[in-house]
Structure formats: C-alpha cells, structure tokens
N, C-alpha and C. Protein backbone atom coordinates (compact mmCIF):
# COMPACT_ATOMS: atom_id res chain seq x y z
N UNK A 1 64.77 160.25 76.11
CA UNK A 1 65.62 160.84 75.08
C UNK A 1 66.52 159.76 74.49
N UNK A 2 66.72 159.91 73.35
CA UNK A 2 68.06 159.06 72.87
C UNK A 2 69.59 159.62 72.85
N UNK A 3 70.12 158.68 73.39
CA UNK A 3 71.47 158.75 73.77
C UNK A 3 72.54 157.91 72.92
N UNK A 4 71.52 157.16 72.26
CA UNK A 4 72.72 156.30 71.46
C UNK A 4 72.06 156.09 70.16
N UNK A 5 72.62 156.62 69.13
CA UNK A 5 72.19 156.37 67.63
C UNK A 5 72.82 155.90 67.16
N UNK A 6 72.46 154.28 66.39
CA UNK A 6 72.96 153.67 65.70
C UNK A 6 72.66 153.17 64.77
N UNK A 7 73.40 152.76 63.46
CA UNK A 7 73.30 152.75 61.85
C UNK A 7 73.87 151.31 61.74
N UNK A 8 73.18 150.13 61.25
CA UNK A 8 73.46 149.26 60.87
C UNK A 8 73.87 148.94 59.75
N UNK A 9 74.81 147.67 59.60
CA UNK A 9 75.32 148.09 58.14
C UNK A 9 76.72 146.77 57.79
N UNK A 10 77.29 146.78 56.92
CA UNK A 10 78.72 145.96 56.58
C UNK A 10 79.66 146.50 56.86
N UNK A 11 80.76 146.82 57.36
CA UNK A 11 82.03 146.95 57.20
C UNK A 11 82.99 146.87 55.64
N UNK A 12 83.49 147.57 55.25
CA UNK A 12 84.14 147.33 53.86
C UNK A 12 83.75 148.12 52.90
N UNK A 13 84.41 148.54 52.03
CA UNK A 13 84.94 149.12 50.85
C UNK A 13 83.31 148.47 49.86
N UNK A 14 83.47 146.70 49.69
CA UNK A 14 82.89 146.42 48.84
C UNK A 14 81.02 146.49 49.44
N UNK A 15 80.70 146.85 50.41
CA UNK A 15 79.22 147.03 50.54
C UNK A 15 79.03 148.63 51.02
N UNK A 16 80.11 149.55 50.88
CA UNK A 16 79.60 151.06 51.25
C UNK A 16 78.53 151.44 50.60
N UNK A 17 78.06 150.88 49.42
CA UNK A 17 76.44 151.37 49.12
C UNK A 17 75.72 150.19 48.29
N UNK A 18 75.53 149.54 49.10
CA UNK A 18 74.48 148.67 49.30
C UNK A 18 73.90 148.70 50.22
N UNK A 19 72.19 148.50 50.15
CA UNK A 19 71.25 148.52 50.37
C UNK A 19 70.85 147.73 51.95
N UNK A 20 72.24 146.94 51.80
CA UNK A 20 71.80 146.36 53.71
C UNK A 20 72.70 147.79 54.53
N UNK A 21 72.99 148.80 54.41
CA UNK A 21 74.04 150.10 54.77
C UNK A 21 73.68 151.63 54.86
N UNK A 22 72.11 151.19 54.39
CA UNK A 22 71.23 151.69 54.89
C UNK A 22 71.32 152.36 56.06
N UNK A 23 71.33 152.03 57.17
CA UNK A 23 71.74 152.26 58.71
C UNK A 23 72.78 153.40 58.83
N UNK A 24 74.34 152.89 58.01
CA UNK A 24 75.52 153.76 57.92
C UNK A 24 74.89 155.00 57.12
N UNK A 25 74.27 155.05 56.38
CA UNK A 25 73.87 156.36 55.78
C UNK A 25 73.83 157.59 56.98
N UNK A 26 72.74 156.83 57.17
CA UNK A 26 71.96 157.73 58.03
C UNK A 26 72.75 158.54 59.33
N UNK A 27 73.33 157.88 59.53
CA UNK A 27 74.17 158.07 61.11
C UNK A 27 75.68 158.59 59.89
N UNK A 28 76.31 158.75 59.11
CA UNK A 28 77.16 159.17 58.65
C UNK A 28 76.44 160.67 58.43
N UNK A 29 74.98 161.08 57.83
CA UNK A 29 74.38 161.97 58.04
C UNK A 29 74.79 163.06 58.92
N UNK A 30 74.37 162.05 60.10
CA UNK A 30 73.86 162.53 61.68
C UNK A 30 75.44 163.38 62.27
N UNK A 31 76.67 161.94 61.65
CA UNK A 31 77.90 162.72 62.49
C UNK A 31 78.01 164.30 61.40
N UNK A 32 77.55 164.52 60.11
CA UNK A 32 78.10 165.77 59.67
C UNK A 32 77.30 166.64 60.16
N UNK A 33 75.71 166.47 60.67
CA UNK A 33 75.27 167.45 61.35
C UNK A 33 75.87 167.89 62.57
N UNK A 34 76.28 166.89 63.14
CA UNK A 34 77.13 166.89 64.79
C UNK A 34 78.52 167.70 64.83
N UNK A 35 79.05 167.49 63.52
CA UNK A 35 80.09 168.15 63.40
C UNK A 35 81.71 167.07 63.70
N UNK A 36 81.30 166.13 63.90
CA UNK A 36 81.70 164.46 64.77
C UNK A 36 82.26 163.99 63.67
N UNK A 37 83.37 163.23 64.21
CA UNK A 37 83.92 161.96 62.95
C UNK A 37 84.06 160.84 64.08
N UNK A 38 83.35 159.16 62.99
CA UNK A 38 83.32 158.36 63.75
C UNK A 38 84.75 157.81 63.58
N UNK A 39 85.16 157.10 64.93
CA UNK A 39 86.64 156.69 65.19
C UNK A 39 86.61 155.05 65.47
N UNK A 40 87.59 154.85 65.27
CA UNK A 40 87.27 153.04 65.54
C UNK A 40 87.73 152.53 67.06
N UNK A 41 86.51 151.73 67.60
CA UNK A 41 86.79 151.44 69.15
C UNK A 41 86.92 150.38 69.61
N UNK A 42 87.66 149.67 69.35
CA UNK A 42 87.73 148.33 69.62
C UNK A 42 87.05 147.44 70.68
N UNK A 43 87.04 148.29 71.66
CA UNK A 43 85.86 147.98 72.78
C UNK A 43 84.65 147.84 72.59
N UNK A 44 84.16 148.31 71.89
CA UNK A 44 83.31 148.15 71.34
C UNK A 44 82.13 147.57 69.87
N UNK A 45 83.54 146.89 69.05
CA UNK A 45 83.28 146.58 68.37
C UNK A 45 82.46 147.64 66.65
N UNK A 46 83.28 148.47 66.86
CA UNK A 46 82.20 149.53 66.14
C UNK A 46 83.38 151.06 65.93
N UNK A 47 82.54 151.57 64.90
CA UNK A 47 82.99 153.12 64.97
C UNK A 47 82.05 153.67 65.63
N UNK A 48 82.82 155.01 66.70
CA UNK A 48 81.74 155.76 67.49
C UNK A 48 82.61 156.80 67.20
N UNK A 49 81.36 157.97 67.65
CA UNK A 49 81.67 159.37 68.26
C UNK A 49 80.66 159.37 69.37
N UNK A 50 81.12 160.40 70.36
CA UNK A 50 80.67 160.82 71.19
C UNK A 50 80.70 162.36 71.25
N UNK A 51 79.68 163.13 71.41
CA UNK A 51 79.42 164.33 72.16
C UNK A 51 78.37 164.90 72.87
N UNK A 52 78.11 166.02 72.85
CA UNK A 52 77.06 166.39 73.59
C UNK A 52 76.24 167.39 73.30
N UNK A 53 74.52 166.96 73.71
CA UNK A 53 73.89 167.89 73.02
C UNK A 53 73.23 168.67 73.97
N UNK A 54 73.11 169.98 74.77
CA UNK A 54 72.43 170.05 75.31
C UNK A 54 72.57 169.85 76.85
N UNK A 55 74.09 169.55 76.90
CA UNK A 55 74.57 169.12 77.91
C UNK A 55 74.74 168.00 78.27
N UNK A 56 74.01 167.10 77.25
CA UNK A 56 73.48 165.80 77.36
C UNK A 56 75.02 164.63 76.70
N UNK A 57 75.08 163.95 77.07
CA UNK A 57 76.24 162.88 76.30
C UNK A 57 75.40 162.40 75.16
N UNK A 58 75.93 162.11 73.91
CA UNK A 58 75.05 161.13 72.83
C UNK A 58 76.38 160.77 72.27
N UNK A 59 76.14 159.50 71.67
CA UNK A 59 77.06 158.55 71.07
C UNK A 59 76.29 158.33 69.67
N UNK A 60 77.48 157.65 69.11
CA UNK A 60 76.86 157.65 67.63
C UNK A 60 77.54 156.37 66.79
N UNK A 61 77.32 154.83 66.46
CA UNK A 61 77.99 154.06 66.27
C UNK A 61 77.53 153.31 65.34
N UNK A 62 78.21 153.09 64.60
CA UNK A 62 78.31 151.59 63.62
C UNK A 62 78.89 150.94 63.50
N UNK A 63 77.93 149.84 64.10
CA UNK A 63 79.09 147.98 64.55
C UNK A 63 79.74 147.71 62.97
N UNK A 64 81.03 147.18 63.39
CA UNK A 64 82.15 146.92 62.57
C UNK A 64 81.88 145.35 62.36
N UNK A 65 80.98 144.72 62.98
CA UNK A 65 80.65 142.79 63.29
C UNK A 65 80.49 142.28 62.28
N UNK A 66 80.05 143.26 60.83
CA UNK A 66 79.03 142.64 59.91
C UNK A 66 77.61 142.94 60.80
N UNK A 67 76.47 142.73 59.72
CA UNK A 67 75.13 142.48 60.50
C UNK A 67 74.09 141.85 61.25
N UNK A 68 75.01 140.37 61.17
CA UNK A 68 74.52 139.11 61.51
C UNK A 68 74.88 139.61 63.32
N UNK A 69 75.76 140.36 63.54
CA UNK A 69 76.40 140.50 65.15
C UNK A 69 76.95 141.94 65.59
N UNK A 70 75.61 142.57 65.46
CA UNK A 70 75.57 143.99 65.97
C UNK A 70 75.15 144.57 67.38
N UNK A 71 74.38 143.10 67.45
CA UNK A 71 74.55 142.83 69.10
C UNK A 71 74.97 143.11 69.52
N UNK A 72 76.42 142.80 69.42
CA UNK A 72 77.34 142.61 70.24
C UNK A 72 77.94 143.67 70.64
N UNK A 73 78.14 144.74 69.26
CA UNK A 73 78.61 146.27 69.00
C UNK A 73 77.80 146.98 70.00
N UNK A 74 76.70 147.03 70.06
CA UNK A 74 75.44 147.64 70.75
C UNK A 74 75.03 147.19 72.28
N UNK A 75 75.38 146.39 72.54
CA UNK A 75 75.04 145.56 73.77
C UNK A 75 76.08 145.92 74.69
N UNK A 76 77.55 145.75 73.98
CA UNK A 76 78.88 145.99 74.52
C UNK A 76 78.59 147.96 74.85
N UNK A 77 78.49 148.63 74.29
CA UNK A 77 78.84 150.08 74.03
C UNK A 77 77.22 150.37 75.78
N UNK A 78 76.31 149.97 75.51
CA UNK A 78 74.94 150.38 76.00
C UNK A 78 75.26 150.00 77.64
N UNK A 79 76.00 148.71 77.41
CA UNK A 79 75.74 148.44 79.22
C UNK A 79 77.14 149.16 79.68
N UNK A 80 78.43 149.02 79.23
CA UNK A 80 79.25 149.97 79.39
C UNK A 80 78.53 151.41 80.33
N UNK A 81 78.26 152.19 79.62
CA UNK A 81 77.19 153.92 79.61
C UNK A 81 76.50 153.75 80.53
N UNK A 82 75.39 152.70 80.90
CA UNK A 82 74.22 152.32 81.34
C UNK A 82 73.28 153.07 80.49
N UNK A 83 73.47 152.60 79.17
CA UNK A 83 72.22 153.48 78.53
C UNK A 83 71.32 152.16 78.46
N UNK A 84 70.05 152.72 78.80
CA UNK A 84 68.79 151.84 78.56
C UNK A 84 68.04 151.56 77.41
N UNK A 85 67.49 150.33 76.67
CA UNK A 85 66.79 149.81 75.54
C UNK A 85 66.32 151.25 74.80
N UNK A 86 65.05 151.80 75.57
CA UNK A 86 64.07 152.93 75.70
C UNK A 86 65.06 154.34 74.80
N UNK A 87 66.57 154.53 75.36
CA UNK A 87 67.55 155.41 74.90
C UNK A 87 67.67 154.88 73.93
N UNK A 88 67.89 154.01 73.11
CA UNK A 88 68.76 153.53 72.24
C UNK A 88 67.78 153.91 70.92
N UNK A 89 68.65 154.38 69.37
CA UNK A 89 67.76 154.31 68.34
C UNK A 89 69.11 153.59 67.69
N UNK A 90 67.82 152.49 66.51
CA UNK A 90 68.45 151.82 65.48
C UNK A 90 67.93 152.08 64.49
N UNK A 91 69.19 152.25 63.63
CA UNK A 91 68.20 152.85 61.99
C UNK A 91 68.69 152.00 61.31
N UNK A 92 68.07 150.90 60.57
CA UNK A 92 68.18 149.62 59.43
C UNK A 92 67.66 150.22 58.31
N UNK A 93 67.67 148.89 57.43
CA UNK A 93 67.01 149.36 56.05
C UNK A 93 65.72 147.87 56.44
N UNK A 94 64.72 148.13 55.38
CA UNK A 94 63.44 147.49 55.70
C UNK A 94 62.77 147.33 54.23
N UNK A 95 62.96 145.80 54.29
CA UNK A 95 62.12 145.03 53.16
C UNK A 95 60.91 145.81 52.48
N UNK A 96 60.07 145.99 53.95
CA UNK A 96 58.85 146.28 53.96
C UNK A 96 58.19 147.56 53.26
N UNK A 97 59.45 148.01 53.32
CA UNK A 97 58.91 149.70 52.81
C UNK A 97 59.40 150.21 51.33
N UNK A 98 58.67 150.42 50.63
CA UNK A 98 59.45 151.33 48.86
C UNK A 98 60.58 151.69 49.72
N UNK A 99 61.77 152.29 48.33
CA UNK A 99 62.18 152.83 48.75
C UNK A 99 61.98 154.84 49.06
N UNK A 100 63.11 154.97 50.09
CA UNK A 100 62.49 156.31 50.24
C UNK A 100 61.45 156.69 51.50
N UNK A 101 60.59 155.07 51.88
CA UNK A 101 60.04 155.32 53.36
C UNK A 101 60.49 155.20 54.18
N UNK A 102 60.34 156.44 55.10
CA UNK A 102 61.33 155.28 56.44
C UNK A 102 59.79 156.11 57.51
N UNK A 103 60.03 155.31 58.62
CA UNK A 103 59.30 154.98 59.75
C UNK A 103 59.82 155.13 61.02
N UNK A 104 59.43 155.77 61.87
CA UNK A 104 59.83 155.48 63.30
C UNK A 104 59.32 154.53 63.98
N UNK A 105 59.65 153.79 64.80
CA UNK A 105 58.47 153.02 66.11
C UNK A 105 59.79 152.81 67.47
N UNK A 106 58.78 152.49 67.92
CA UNK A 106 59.36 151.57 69.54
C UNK A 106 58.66 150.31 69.62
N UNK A 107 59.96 149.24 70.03
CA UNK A 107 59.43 148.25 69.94
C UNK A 107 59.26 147.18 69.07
N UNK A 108 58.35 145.71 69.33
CA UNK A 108 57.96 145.23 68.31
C UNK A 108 58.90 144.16 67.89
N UNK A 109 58.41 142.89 67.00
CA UNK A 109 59.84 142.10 66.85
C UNK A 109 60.71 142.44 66.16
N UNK A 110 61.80 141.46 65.56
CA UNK A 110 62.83 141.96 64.90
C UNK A 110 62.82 141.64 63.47
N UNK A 111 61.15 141.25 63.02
CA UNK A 111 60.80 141.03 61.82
C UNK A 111 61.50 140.36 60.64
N UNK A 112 62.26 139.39 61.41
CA UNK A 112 63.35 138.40 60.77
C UNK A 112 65.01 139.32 60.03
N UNK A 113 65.09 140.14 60.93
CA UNK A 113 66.00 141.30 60.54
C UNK A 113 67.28 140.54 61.23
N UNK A 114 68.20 140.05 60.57
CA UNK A 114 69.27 139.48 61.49
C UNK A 114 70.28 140.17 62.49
N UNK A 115 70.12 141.45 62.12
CA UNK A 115 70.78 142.30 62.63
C UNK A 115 70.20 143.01 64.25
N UNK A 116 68.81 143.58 64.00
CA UNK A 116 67.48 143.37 65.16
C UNK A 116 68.18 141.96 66.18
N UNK A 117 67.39 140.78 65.55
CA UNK A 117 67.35 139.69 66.14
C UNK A 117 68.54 139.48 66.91
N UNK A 118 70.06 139.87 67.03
CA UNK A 118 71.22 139.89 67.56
C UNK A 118 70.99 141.40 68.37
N UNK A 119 71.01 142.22 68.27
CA UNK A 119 70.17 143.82 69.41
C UNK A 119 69.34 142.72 70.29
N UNK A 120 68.08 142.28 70.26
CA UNK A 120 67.29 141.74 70.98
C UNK A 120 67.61 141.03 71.77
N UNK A 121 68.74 139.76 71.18
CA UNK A 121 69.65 139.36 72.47
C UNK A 121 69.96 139.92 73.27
N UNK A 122 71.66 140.38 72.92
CA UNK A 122 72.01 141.38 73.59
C UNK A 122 71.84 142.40 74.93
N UNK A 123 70.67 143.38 74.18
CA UNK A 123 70.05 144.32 74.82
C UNK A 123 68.99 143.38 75.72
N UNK A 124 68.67 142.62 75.48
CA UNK A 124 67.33 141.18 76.43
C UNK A 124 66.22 142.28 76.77
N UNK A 125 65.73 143.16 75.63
CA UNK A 125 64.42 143.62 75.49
C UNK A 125 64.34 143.75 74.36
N UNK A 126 63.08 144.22 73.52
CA UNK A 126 63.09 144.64 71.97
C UNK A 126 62.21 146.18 71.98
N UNK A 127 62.52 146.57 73.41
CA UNK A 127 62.38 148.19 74.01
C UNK A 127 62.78 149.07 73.29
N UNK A 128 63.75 149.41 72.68
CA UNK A 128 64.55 150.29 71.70
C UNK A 128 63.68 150.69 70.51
N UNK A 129 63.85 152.00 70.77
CA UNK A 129 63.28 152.74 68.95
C UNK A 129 64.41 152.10 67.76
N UNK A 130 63.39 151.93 66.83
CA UNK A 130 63.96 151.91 65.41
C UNK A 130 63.72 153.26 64.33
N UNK A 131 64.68 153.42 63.47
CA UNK A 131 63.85 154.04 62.29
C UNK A 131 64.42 153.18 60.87
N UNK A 132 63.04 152.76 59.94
CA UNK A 132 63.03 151.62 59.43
C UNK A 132 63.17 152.26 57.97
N UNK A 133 64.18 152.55 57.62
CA UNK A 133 64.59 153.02 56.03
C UNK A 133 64.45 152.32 55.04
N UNK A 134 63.19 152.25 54.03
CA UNK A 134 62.80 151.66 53.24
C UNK A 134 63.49 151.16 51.64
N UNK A 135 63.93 150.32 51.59
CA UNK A 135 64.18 149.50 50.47
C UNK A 135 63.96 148.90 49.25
N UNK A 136 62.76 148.61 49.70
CA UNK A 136 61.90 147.78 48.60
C UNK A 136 62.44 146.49 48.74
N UNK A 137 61.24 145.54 48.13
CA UNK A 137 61.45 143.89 48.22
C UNK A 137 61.87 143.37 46.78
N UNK A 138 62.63 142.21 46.54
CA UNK A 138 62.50 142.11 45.52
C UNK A 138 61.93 141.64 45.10
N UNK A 139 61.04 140.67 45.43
CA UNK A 139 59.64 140.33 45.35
C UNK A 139 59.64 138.96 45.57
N UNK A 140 60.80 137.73 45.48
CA UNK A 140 61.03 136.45 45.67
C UNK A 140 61.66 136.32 47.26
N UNK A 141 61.19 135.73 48.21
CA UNK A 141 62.09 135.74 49.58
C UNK A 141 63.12 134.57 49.46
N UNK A 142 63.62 134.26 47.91
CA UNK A 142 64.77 133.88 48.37
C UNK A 142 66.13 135.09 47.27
N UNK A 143 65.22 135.70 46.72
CA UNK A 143 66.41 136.66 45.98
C UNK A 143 66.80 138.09 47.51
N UNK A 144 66.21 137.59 48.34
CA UNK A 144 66.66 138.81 49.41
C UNK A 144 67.84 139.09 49.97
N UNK A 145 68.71 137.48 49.87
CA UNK A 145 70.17 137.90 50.25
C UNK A 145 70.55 139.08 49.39
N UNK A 146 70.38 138.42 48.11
CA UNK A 146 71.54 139.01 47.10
C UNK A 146 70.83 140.52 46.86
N UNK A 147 69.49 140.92 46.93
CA UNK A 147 69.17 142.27 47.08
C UNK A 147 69.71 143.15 47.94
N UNK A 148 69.78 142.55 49.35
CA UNK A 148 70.40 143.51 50.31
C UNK A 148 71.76 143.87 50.13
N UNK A 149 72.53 143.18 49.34
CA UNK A 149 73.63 143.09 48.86
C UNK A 149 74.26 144.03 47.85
N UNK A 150 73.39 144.64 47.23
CA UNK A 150 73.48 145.25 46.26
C UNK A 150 73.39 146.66 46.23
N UNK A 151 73.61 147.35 45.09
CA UNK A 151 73.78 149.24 44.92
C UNK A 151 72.35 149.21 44.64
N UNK A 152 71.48 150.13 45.34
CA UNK A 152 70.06 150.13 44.09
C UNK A 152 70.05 151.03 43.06
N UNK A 153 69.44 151.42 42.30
CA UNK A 153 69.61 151.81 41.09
C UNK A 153 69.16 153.55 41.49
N UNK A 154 69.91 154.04 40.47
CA UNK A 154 69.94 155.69 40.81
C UNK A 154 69.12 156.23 41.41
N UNK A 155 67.85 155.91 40.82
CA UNK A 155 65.96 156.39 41.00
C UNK A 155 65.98 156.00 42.46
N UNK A 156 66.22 154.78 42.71
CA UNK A 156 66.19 153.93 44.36
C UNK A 156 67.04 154.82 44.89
N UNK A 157 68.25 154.95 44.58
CA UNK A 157 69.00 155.75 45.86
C UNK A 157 69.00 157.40 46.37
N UNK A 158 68.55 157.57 44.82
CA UNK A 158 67.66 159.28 45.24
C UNK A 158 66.50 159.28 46.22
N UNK A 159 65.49 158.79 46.28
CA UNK A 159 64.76 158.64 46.92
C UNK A 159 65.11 157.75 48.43
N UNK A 160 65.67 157.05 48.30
CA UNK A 160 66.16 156.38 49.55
C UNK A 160 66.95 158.19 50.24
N UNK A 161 68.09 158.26 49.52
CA UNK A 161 68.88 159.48 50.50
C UNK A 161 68.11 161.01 50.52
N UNK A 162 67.04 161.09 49.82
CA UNK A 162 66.39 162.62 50.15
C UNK A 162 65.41 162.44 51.08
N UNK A 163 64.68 160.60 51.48
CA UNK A 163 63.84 161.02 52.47
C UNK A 163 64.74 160.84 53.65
N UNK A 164 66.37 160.36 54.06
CA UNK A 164 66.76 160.47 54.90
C UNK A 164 67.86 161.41 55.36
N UNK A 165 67.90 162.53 54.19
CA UNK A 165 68.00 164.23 54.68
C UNK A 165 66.76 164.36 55.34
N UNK A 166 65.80 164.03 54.92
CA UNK A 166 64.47 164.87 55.35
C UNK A 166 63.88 164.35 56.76
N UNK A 167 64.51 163.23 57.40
CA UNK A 167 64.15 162.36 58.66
C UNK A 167 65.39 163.12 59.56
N UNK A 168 66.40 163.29 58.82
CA UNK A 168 67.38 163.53 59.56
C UNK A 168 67.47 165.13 60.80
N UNK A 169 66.32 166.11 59.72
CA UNK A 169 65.40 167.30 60.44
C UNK A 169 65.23 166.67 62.08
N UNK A 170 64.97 165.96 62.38
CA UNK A 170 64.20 165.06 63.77
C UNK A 170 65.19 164.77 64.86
N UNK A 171 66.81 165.17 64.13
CA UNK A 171 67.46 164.53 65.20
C UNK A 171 67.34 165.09 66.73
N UNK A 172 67.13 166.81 66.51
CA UNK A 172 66.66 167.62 67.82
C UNK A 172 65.54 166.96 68.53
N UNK A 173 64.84 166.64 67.74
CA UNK A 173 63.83 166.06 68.87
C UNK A 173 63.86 165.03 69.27
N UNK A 174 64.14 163.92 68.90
CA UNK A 174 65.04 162.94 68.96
C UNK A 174 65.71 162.53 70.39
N UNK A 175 66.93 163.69 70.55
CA UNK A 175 67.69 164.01 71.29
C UNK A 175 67.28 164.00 72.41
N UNK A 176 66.70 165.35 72.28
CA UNK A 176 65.56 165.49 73.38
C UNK A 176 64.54 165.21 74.12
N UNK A 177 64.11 164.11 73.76
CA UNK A 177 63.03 162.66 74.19
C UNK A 177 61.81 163.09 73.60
N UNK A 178 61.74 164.17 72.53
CA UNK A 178 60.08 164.40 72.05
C UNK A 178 59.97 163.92 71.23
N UNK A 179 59.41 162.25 71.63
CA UNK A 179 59.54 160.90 70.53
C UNK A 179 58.12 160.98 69.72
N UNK A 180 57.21 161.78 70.49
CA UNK A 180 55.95 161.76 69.92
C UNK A 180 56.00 162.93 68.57
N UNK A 181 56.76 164.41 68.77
CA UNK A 181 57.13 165.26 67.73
C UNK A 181 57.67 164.45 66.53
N UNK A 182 58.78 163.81 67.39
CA UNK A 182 59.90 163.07 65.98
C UNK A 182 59.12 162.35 65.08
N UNK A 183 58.11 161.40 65.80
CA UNK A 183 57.62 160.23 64.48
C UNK A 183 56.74 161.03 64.49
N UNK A 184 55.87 162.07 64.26
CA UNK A 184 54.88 163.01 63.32
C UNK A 184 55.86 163.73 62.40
N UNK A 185 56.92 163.82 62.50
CA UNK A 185 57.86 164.52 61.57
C UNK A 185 58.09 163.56 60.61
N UNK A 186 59.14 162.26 61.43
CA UNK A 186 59.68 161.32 60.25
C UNK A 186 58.98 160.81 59.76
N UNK A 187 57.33 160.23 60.36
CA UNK A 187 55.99 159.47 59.50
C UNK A 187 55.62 159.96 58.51
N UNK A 188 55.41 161.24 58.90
CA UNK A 188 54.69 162.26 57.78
C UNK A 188 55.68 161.96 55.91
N UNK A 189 55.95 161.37 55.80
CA UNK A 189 56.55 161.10 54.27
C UNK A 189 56.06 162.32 53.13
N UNK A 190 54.66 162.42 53.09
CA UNK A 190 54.06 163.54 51.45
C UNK A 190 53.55 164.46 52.23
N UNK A 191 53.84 165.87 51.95
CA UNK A 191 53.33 167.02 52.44
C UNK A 191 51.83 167.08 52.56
N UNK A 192 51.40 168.46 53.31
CA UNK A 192 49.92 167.82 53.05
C UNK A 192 49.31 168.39 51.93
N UNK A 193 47.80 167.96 51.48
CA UNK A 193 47.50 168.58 50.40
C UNK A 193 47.21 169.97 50.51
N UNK A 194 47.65 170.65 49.41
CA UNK A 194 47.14 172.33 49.61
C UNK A 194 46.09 172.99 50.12
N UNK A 195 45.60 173.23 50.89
CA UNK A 195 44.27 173.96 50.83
C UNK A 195 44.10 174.81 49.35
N UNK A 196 43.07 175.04 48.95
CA UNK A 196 42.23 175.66 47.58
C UNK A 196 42.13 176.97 48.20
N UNK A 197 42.64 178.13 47.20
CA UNK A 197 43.10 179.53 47.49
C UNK A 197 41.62 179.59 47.92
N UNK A 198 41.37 180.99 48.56
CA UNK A 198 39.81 181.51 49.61
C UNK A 198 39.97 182.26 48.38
N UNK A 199 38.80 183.12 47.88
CA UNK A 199 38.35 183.63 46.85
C UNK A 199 38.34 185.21 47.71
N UNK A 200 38.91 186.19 47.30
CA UNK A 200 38.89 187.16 47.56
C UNK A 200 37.81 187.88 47.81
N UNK A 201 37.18 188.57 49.31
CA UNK A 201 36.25 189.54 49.00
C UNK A 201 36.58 190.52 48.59
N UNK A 202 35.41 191.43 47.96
CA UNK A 202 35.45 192.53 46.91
C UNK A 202 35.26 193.34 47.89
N UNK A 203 36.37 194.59 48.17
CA UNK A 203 35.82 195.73 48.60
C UNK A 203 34.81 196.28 48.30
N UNK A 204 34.11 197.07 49.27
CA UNK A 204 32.67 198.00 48.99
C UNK A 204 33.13 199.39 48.03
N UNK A 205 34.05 199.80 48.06
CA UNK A 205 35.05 200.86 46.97
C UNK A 205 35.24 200.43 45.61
N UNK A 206 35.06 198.95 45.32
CA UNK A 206 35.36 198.64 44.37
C UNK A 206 34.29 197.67 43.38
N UNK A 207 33.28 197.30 44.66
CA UNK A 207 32.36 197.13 43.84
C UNK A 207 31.29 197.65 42.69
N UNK A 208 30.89 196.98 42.05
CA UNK A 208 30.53 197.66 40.41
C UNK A 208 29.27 198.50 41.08
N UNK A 209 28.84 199.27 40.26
CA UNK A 209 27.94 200.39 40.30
C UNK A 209 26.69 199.81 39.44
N UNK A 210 25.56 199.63 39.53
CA UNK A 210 24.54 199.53 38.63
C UNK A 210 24.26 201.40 37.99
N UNK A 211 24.15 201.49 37.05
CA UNK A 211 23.71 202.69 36.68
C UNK A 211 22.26 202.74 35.25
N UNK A 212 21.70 203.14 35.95
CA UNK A 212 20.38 203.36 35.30
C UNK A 212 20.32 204.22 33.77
N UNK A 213 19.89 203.33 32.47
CA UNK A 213 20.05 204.11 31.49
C UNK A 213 19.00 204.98 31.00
C-alpha cells in the first residue's frame, strides 16, 4: 500500500504553475479529497499532512528544497516513519509524455529527472512507485530548462489538470495496495471504443404477415 504521497515541484509564488509543479498539482488535489491542509515541517524539509485512511496512517508532502533536493524532503520524512521505497508514491511531471498523460509504474531509473535522481539517493533504491504526469517536450534538449519553467498554454493545462482529476479516482486503491487495479485505472487514458448497438429482434407478434392476394 502507499503510505506516503508525494508531489514534486518549486517552492514560490513565481513557479505555482509551471510545468516542473506538476507533482504539487496533484497532491494539492489529493489533500482536498482528504479533506487535509498541507502545513510546513521543518523536519522535514517540506509541507505535509498526515491522516488516516482506513485506519491506516498516510502522509502527504511537498519538498520545500526546490527540485534539484527532494531527496532530502523524502528520505528525511520516509526513514523517520519507517516507510519503505515499495510505500512511497512520487508524482513528477514527464518530458516523455503529451500533455495530459500520466502513467503509473514501479521502479526503473530516474530518466535524467533531477528530482528522481536525488529520491534514488536518498531512499538507496529506485523501488518506489511513480506517477509520471505528462508535459510534452519542447523538442530541443537544451530549451528544457526554460520549458519546465514555464505556464503551459491554456489547451496544455486543461488537459494536463482533467487527466489528473481523472488519475486522482485511484487514490482508494492506491491506498490500499491494489497497485495492479490503480495502474489499469490511471493507464487506461481514452475510454474504450463503443461496442456497435445489437440490432433488435423482432417479436413473433409483430412480425409482418404475408397475405395472399
């Protein structure tokens, strides 16, 4: 089960919606479903809430470090708890994906994610679920600072924040360790296609009559 959900992201006024904050979305989401406001913890390097689901403790945090050192936010808060890699979810934003996709997995590297790559320290596994909230590239790998940096444009952020209402459905299962339910929920991105209406049989009452002239 996951016990610790966390939203990567900047600190500050001037990156609350930009595209590396991604992470904070999501988990700002999560605390209004929870009913939770995150508080600032110095111990930890981060805003958290804590409550419980189920009987269960879950925490809910976004490192205050900047992104380069979320590690530290995450590493500090996890061994504290004794929560394990396996517990832990991180939700980033991801080059890799349009925007509007996001992805679950476990595992895997930190795909030059600076924020990952400092978790991986830290935590000294790369065990931990992600969910990978899609962005879009800008297509040059050196205009990527200044992309992540940025507001995306209306079209981008509609689609970025309706597929992560629609991931956000998953947090129950989530919670609850049914990791295999959750990513058939959050993967699933386009409904499926319709089935083609069945063609009505004709009652025997209503079928036509031949009549002889």
């Amino acid at each position: 089960m996951i016990k610790l959900f966390v939203g990567l992201g900047n600190p500050g006024p001037e990156y609350e919606d930009t595209r590396h904050n991604a992470g904070f979305w999501w988990i700002d989401g999560l605390a209004r479903e929870l009913k939770v406001h995150l508080q600032p913890e110095r111990s930890y390097w981060g805003l958290m809430a804590r409550t419980s689901v189920q009987g269960q403790p879950v925490w809910l945090l976004q490192p205050q470090t900047f992104m380069n050192l979320s590690g530290k936010s995450v590493g500090a808060l996890a061994r504290f708890f004794k929560i394990k890699p396996e517990e832990v979810l991180v939700v980033h934003d991801e080059l890799d994906f349009e925007p509007g996709q996001i992805k679950l997995k476990r595992g895997g590297s930190h795909g030059g994610h600076n924020g990952l790559r400092d978790i991986h320290a830290q935590l000294g596994s790369p065990d931990y679920w992600r969910l990978r909230v899609g962005i879009g590239h800008p297509g040059q790998k050196g205009d990527v600072a200044s992309w992540v940096l940025k507001k995306p444009p209306q079209e981008q952020w509609n689609a970025i924040h309706e597929q992560i209402d629609r991931s956000l459905k998953a947090w129950p299962l989530l919670a609850a360790g049914e990791m295999e339910k959750a990513t058939v929920l959050i993967n699933t991105n386009k409904p499926p296609r319709p089935k083609p209406p069945r063609k009505p049989v004709p009652d025997a009452d209503s079928a036509p009559t031949l009549v002889n002239e």
